[in-house]
Every structure is written in structure tokens, then in C-alpha cells.
C-alpha atoms as a PDB file:
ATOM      1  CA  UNK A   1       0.000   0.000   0.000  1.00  0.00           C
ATOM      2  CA  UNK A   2       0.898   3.414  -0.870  1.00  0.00           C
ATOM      3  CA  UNK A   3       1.186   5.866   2.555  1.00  0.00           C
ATOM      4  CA  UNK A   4      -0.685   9.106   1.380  1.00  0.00           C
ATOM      5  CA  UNK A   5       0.964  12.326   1.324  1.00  0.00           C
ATOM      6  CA  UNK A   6      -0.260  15.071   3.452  1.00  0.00           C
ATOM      7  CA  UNK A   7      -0.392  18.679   3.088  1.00  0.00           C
ATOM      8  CA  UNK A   8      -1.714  21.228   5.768  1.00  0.00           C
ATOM      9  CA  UNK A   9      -2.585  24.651   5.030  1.00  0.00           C
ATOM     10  CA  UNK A  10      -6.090  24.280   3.456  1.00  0.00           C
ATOM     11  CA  UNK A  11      -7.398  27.274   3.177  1.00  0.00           C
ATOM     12  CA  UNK A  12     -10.827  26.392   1.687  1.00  0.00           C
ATOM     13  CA  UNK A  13     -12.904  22.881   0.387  1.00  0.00           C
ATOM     14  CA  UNK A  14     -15.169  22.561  -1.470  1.00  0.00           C
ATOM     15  CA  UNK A  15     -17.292  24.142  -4.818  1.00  0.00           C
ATOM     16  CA  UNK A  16     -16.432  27.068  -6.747  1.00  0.00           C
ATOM     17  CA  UNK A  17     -18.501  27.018 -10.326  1.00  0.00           C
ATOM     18  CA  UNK A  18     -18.931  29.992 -12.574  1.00  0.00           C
ATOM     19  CA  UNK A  19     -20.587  31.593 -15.145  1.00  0.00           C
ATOM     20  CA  UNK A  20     -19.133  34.888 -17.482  1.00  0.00           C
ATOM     21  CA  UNK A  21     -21.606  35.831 -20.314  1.00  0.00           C
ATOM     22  CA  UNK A  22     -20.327  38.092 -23.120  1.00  0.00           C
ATOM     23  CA  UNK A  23     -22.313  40.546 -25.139  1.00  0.00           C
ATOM     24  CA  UNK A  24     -23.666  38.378 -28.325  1.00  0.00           C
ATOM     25  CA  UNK A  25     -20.258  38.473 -30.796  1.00  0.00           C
ATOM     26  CA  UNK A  26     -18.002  40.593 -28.529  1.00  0.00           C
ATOM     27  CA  UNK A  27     -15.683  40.047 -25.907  1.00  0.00           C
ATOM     28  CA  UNK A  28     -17.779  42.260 -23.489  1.00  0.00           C
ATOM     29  CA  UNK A  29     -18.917  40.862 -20.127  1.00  0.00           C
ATOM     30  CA  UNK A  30     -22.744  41.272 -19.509  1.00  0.00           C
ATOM     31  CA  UNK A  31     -22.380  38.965 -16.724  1.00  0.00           C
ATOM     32  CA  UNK A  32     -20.149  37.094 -14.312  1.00  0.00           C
ATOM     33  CA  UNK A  33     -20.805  34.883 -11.475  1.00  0.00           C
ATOM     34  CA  UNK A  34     -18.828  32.914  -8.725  1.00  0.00           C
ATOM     35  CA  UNK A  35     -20.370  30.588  -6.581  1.00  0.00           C
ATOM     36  CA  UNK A  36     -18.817  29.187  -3.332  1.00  0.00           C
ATOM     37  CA  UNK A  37     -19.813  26.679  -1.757  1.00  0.00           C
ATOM     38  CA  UNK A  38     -17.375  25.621   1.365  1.00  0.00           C
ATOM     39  CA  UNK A  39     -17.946  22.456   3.144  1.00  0.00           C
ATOM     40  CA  UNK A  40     -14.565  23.280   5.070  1.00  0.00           C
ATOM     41  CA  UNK A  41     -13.211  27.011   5.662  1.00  0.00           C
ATOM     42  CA  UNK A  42     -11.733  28.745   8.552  1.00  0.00           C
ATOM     43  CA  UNK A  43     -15.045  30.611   8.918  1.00  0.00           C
ATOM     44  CA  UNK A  44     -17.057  27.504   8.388  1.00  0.00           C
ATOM     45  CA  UNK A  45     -19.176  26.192   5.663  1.00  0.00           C
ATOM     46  CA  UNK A  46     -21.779  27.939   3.893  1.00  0.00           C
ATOM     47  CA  UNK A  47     -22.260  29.626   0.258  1.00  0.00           C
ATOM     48  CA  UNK A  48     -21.232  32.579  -1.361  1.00  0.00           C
ATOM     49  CA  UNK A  49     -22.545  34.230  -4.483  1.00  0.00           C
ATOM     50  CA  UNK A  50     -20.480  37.027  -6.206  1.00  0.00           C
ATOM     51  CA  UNK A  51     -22.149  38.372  -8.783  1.00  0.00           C
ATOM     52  CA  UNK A  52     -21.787  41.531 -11.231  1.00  0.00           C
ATOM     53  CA  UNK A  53     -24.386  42.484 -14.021  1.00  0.00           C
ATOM     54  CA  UNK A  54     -24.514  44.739 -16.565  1.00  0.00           C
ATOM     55  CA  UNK A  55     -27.805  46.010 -16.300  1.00  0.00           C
ATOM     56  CA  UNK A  56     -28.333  47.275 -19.813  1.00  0.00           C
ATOM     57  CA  UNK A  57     -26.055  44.412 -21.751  1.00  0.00           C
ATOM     58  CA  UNK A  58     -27.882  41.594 -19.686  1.00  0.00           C
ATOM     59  CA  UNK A  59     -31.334  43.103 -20.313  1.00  0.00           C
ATOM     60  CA  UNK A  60     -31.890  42.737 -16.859  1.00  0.00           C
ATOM     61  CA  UNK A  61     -32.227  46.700 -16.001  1.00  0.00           C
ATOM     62  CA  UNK A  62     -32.771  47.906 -12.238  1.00  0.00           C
ATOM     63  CA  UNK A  63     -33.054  43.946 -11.009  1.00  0.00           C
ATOM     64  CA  UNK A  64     -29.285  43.550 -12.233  1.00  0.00           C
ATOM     65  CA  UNK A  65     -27.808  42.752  -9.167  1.00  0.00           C
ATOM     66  CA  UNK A  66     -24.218  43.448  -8.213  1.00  0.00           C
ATOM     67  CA  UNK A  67     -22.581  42.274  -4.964  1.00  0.00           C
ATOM     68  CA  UNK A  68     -22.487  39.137  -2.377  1.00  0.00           C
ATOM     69  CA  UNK A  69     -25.339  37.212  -0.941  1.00  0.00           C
ATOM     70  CA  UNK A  70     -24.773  34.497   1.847  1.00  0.00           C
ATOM     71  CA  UNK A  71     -25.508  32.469   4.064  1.00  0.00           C
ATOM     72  CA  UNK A  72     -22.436  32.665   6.076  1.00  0.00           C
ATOM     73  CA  UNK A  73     -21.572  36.587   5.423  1.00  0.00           C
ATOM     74  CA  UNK A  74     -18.235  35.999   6.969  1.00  0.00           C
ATOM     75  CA  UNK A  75     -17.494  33.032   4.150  1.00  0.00           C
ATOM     76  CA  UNK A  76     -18.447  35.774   1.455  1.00  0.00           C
ATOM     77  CA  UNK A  77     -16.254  38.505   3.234  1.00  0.00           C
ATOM     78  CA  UNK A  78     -12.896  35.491   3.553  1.00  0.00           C
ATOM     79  CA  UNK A  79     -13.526  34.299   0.013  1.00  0.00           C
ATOM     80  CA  UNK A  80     -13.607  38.198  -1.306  1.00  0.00           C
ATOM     81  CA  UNK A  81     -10.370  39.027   0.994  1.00  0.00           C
ATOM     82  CA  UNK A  82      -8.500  35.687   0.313  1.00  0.00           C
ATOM     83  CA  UNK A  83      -9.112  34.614  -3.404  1.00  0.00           C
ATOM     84  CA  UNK A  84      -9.986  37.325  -5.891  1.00  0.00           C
ATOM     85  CA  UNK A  85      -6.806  39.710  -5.156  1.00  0.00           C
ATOM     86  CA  UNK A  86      -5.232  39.100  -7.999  1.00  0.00           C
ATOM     87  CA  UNK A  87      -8.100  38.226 -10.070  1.00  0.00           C
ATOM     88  CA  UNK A  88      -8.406  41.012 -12.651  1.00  0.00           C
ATOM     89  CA  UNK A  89     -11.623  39.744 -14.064  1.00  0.00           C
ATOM     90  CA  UNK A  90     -13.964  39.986 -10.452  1.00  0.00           C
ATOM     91  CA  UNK A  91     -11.907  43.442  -9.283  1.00  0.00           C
ATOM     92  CA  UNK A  92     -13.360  46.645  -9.668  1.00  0.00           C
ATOM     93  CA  UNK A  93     -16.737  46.082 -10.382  1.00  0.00           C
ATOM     94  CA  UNK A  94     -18.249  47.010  -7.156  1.00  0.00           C
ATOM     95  CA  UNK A  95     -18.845  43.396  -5.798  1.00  0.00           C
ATOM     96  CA  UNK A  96     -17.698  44.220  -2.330  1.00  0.00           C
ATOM     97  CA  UNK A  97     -19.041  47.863  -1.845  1.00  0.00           C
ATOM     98  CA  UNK A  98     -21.559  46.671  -0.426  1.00  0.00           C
ATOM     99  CA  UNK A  99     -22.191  43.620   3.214  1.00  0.00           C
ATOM    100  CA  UNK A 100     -23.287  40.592   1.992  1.00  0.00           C
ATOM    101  CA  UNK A 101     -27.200  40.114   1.087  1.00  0.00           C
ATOM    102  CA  UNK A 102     -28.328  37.180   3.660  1.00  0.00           C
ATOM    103  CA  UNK A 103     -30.095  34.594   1.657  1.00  0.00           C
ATOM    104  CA  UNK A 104     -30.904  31.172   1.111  1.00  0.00           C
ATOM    105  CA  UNK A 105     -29.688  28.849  -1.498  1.00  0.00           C
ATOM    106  CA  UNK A 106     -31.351  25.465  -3.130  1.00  0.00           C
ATOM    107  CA  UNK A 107     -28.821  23.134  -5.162  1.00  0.00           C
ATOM    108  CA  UNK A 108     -30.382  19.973  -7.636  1.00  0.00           C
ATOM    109  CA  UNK A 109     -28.350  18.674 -10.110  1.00  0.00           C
ATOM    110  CA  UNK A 110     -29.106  16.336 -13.140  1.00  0.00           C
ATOM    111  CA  UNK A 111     -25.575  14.470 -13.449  1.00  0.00           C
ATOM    112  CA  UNK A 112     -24.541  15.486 -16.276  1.00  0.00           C
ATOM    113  CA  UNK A 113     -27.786  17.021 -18.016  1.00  0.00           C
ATOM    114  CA  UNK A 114     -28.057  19.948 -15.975  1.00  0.00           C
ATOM    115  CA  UNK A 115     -26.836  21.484 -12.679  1.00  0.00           C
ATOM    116  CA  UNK A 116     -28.652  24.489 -10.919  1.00  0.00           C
ATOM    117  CA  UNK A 117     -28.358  26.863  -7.634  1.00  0.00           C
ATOM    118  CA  UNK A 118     -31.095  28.690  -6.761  1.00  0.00           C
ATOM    119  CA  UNK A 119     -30.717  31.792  -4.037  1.00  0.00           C
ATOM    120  CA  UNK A 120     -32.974  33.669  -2.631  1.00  0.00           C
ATOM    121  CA  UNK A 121     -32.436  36.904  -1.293  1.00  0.00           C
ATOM    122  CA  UNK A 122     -35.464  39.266   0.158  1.00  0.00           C
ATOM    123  CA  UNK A 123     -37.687  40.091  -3.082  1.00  0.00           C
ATOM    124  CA  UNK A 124     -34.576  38.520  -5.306  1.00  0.00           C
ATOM    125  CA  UNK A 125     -34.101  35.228  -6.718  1.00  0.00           C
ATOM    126  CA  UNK A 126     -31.044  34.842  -8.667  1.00  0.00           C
ATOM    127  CA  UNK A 127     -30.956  31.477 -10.173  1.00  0.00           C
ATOM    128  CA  UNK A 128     -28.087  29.870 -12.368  1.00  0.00           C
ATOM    129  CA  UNK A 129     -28.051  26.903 -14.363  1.00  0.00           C
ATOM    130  CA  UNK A 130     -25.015  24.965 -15.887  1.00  0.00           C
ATOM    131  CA  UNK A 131     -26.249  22.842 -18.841  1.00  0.00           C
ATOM    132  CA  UNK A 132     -24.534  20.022 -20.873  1.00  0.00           C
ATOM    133  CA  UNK A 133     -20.994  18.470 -19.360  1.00  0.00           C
ATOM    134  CA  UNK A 134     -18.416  18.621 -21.990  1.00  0.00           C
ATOM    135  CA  UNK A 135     -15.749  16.976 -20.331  1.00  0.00           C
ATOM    136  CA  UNK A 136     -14.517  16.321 -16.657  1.00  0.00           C
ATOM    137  CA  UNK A 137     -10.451  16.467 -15.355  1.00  0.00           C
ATOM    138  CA  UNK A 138      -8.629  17.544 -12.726  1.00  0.00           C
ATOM    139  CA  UNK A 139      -6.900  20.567 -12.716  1.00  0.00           C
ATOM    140  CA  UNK A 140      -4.167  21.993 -10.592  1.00  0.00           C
ATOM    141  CA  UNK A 141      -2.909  25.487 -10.795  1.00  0.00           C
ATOM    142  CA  UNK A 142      -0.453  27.591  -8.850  1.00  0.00           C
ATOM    143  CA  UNK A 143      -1.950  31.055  -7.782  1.00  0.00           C
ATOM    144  CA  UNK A 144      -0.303  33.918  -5.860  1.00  0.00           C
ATOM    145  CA  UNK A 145       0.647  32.467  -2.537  1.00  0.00           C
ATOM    146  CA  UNK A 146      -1.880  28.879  -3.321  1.00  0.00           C
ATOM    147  CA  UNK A 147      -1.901  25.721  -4.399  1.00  0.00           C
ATOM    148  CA  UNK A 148      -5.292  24.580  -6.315  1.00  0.00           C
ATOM    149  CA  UNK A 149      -6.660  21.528  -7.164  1.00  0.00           C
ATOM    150  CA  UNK A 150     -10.040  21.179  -8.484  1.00  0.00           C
ATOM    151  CA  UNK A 151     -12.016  18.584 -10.935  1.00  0.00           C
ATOM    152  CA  UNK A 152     -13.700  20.689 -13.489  1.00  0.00           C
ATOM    153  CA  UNK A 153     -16.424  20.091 -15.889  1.00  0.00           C
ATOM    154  CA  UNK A 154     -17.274  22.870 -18.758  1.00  0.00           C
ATOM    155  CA  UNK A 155     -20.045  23.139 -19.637  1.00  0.00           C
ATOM    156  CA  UNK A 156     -22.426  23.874 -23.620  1.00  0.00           C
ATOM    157  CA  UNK A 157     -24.902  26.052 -21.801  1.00  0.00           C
ATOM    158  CA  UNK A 158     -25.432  27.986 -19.035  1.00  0.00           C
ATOM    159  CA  UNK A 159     -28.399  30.414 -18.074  1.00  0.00           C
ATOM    160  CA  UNK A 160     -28.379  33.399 -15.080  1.00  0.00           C
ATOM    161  CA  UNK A 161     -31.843  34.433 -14.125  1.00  0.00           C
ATOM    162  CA  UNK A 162     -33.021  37.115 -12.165  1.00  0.00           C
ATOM    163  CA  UNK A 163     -36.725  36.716 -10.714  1.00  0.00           C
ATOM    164  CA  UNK A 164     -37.667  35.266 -13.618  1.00  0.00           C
ATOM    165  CA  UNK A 165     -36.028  37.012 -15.998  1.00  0.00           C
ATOM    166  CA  UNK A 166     -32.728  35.716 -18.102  1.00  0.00           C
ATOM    167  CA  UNK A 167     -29.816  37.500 -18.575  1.00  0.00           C
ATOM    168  CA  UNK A 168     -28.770  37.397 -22.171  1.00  0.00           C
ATOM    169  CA  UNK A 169     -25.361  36.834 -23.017  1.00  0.00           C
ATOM    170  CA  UNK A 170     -23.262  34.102 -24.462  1.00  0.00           C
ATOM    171  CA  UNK A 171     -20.872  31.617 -22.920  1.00  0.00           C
ATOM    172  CA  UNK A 172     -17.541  31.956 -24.765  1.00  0.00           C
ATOM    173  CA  UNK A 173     -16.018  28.178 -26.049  1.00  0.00           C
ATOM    174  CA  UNK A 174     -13.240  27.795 -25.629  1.00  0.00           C
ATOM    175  CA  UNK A 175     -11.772  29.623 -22.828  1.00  0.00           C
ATOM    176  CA  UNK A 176      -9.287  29.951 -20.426  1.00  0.00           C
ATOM    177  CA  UNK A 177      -8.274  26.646 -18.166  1.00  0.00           C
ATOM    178  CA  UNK A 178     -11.372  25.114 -18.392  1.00  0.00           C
ATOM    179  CA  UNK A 179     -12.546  25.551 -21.807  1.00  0.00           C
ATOM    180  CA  UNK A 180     -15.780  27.455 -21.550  1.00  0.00           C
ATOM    181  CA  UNK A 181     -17.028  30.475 -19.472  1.00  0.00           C
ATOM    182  CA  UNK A 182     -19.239  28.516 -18.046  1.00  0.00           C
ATOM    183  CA  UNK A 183     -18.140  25.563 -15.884  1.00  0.00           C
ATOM    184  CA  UNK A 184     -18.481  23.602 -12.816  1.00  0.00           C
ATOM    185  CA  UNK A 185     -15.632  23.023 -10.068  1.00  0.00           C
ATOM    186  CA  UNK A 186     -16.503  20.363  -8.159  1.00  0.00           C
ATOM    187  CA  UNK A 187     -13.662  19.171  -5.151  1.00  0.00           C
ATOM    188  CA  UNK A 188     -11.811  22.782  -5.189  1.00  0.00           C
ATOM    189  CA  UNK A 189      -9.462  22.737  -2.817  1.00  0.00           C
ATOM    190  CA  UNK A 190      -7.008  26.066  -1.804  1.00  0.00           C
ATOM    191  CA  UNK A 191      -3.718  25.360  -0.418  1.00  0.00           C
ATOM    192  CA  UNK A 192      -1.757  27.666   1.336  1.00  0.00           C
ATOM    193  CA  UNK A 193       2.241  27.048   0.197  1.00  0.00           C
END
């Protein structure tokens, strides 16, 4: 038998899927979304949306939301603080201005048909849907000051709805490490080195 190797300085455990929609034929961002959920942090588990909208380019006018919702708001404030400093693409677009929205989240998933998280918010309900599993690896990158492992599966299709309402946009295929702007990261794990 193999003895296992261990690591300690795990920062954070669990899932971390996204969504960026582009402006039909451009390379402008109507939308972007980051959803965490931690079954293991230093501030305990819970779920964290980040989410920017465009509220003309996503159609979605005055309901565009932009900020955090959670259900842990000190998850959302460690995830912010910890993971998105050197993320160009989530900086500067007014995602933390603001404490995080309490709300409630509802996750189904349909293997690999369909996967959706629901969460509600007051008189919001933002809810995004991954469609169509392309493909499924592992992945391990070396951020700023982390290790990251993660198994990710892009996806065809992917939807953001706001009470009722969905954003338009288009996923971009292919792109960056995982090969579409919109895909699931199932496992993520955040390593301290």
C-alpha cells in the first residue's frame, strides 16, 4: 500500500462554479458569477454568491444585481479578501461595496444534463443553471501564494436568471483553463504554500 501524502494549510474545500456571459459576438462581459460553496473554511461552511451584471447588456435593467449574498456573510467577506486579489476579471466592479445580502440557497443537479443553484435573497431570486458536461479532469494550478486543485467540468450552456427574468449573453467556447465560461468546479481545494 501506498502511505498518502499530506499537506496542511487548506485554506478552503469545497465548490467554486462559474458563469461569465459576453455581449452576443463581442468580448464584453454582460455577466459574471462565482459561486462558493465551502464544506470546510476557517469561517465555516456555507455559500457565497459574487455576482456583477450589466444592467443594460444583460437586459436585466434595475433587477441587475451586483454584490455578495450568503448564508455565512463571513465566508463571502474570507472568500472576497483571500481569493480574488489578484483576479483582474472579479476586481473593480463594485462586488464588495456593499455587506453581503443574507439569503438562502437550493442546489439539484441532473448528473450530467443539468446542474442548478437557486438563491434567494429578500424580493430577489437569482438562479443559475449549468447545462450540458463537456468533459470532466482535474486541474491543478499555482496562484499567488496557493496551491489549487479542483475537478472541473465545462459546460455547452449555461443560463443566469433574475426573478424570472434571463440575462442574455453568451458563454464563450473555448476559454481559459477550463474551456468554456461557463463551468463547474466540483472538489476545489485552496492550499496555502
Amino acid at each position: 500500500m501506498v502511505e498518502p501524502i499530506i499537506q496542511r494549510g487548506i485554506k478552503i474545500a469545497g465548490e467554486n462554479p462559474m458563469i461569465v456571459l459576453y455581449r452576443p459576438g463581442s468580448d464584453d462581459i454582460v455577466v459574471l458569477v462565482s459561486m462558493w460553496t465551502a464544506r470546510y473554511s476557517p469561517v465555516g461552511a456555507g455559500r457565497a454568491l459574487l455576482i456583477w451584471t450589466d444592467p443594460d447588456g444583460s437586459g436585466l435593467g434595475s433587477d441587475a444585481p451586483v454584490g455578495m449574498y450568503a448564508d455565512n456573510p463571513e465566508l463571502a467577506g474570507y472568500v472576497w479578501e483571500h481569493f480574488y486579489r489578484d483576479y483582474d476579471l472579479i476586481r473593480g466592479r463594485g462586488i464588495e461595496t456593499g455587506p453581503p445580502v443574507p439569503a438562502r440557497f437550493v442546489e439539484v443537479s441532473g448528473g450530467e444534463r443539468f446542474h442548478r443553484i437557486t438563491c434567494v435573497a429578500a424580493a430577489t431570486t437569482i438562479e443559475l443553471e449549468w447545462r450540458d458536461v463537456l468533459d470532466c479532469f482535474e486541474v491543478r494550478t499555482q496562484l499567488t501564494g496557493f496551491d489549487t486543485y479542483a475537478v472541473a467540468c465545462p459546460c455547452a450552456a449555461a443560463d443566469v436568471r433574475v426573478n424570472s427574468t434571463t440575462a442574455r449573453g453568451e458563454i464563450h467556447q473555448p476559454e481559459g483553463w477550463f474551456g468554456s465560461s461557463a463551468a463547474l468546479a466540483f472538489a476545489e481545494t485552496w492550499r496555502e504554500t
